[in-house]
Protein backbone atom coordinates (compact mmCIF):
# COMPACT_ATOMS: atom_id res chain seq x y z
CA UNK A 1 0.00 0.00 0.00
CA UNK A 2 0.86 3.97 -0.82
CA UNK A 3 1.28 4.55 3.21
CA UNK A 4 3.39 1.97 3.97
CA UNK A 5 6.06 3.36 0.99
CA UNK A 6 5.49 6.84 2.59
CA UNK A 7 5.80 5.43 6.49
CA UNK A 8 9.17 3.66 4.94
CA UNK A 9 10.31 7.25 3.72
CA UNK A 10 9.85 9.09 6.59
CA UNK A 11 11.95 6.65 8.55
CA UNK A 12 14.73 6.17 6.21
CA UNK A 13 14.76 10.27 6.29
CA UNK A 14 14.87 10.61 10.32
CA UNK A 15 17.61 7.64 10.18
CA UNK A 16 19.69 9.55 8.07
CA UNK A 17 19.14 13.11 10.01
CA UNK A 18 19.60 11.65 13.09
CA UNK A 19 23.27 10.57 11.75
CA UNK A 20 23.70 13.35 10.17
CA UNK A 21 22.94 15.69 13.24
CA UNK A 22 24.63 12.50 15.71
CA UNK A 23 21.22 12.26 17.59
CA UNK A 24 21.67 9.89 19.55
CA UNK A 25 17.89 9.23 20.99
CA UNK A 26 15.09 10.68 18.90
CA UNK A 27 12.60 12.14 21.61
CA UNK A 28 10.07 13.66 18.68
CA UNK A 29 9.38 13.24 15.55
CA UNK A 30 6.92 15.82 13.63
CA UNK A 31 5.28 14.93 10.64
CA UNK A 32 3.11 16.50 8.63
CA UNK A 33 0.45 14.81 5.73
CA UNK A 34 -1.65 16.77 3.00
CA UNK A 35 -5.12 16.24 3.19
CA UNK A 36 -4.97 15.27 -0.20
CA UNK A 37 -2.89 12.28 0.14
CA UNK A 38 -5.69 10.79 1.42
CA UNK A 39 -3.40 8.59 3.89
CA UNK A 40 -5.31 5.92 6.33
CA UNK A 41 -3.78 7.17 9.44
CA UNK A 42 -4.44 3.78 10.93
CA UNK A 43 -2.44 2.24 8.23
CA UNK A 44 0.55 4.68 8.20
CA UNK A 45 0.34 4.52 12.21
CA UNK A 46 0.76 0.92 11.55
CA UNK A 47 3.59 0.78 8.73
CA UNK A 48 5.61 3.54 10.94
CA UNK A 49 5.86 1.20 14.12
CA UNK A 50 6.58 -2.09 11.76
CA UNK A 51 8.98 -0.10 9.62
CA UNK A 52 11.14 1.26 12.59
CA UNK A 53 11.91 -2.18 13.69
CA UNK A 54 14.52 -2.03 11.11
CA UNK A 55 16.38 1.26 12.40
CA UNK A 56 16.15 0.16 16.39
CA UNK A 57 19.23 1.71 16.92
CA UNK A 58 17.70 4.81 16.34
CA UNK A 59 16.20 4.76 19.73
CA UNK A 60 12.82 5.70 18.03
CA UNK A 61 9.79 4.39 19.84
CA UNK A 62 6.28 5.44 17.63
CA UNK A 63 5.21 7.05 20.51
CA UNK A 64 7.26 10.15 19.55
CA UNK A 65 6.14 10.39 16.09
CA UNK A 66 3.50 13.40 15.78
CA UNK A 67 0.80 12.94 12.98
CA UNK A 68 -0.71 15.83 11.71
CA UNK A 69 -2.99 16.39 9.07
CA UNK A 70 -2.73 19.83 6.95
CA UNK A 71 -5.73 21.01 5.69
CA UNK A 72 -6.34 21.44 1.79
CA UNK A 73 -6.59 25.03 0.25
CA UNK A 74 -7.60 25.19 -3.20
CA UNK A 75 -7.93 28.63 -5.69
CA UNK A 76 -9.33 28.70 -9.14
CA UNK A 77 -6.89 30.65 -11.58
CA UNK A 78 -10.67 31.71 -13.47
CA UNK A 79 -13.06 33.02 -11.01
CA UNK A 80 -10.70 33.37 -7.57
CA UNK A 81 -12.90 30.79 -5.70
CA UNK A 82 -11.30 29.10 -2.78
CA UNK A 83 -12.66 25.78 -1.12
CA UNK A 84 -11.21 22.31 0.17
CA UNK A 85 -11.10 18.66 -1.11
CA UNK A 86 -13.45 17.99 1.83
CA UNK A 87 -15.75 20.31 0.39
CA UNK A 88 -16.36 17.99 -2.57
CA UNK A 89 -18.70 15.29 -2.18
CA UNK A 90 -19.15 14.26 -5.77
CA UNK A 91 -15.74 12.32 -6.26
CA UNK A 92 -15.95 8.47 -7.42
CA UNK A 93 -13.91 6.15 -4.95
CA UNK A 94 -11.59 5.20 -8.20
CA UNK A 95 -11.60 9.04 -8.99
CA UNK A 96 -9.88 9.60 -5.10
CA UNK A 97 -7.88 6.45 -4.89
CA UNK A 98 -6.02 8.31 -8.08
CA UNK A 99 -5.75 11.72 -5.69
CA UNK A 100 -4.36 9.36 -3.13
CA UNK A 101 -1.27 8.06 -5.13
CA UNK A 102 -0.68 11.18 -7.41
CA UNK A 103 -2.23 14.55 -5.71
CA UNK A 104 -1.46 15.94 -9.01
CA UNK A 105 -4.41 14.36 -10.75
CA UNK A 106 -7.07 16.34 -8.94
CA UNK A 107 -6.97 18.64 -11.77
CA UNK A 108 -8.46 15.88 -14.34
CA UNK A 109 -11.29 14.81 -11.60
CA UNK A 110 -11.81 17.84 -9.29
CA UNK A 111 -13.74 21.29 -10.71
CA UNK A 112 -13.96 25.01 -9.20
CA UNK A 113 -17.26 24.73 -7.45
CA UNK A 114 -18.19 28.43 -8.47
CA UNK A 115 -17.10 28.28 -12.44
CA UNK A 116 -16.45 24.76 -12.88
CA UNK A 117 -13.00 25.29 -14.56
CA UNK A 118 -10.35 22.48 -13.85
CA UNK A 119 -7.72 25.57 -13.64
CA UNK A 120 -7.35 25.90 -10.09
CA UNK A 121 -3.63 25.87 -7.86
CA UNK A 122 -3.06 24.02 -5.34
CA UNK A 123 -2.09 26.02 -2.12
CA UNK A 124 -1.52 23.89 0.38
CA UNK A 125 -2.71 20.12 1.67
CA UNK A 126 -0.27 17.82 -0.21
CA UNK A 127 2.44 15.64 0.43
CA UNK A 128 3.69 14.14 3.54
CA UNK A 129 6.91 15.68 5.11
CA UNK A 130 8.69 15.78 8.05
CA UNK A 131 8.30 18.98 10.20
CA UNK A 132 10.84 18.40 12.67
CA UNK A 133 13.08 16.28 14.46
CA UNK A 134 14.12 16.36 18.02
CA UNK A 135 16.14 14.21 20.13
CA UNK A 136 19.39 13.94 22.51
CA UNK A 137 23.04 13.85 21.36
């Protein structure tokens, strides 16, 4: 599945800047997901404690890793209109499954809800990053 691939990244990344910055002990992890990655929290929850099996000398315990969900903003280039992915209802469960694995094509399945144009920008609410990383040296 799409979250465990992400879960995987996110712990190969705080491996490698933990080393980088010699943390010795990661004491918090903060990680940020884009609404419209559509990411089972459950799932990714799930993939992140399994994952970080592999990189137990990292000290990481899941408890430390902070999930937090950024809310979609979305603006039509046509008409100015600004709503969220939440906001549409209409969407076909294939239509967001292809959302969930490239964000990207919300412009061939997702319209402007004032002018129906597919020319909108995506401001914020996409990808999965890591916000911060804290631990001991």
């Amino acid at each position: 599945m799409h979250e465990w691939a992400l879960a995987e990244a996110v712990i190969v990344t705080v491996h490698q800047e933990a080393e980088k910055q010699n943390i010795k002990q990661i004491t918090k992890v903060q990680v940020r997901i884009g609404e419209l990655q559509q990411i089972d929290l459950d799932i990714f929850k799930f993939a992140l404690e399994n994952i970080k099996e592999i990189y137990d000398d990292m000290f990481l315990d899941a408890d430390v890793i902070d999930l937090e969900v950024e809310s979609s903003a979305l603006k039509c280039k046509v008409c100015g209109k600004e709503w969220e992915f939440r906001d549409l209802s209409h969407l076909k469960e294939d239509e967001n499954e292809s959302i969930h694995f490239i964000p990207e094509t919300a412009h061939v399945f997702m319209r402007c809800p004032g002018c129906g144009t597919p020319d909108f920008e995506i401001i914020k609410g996409r990808g999965v990053w890591i916000q911060s990383i804290e631990g001991v040296l």
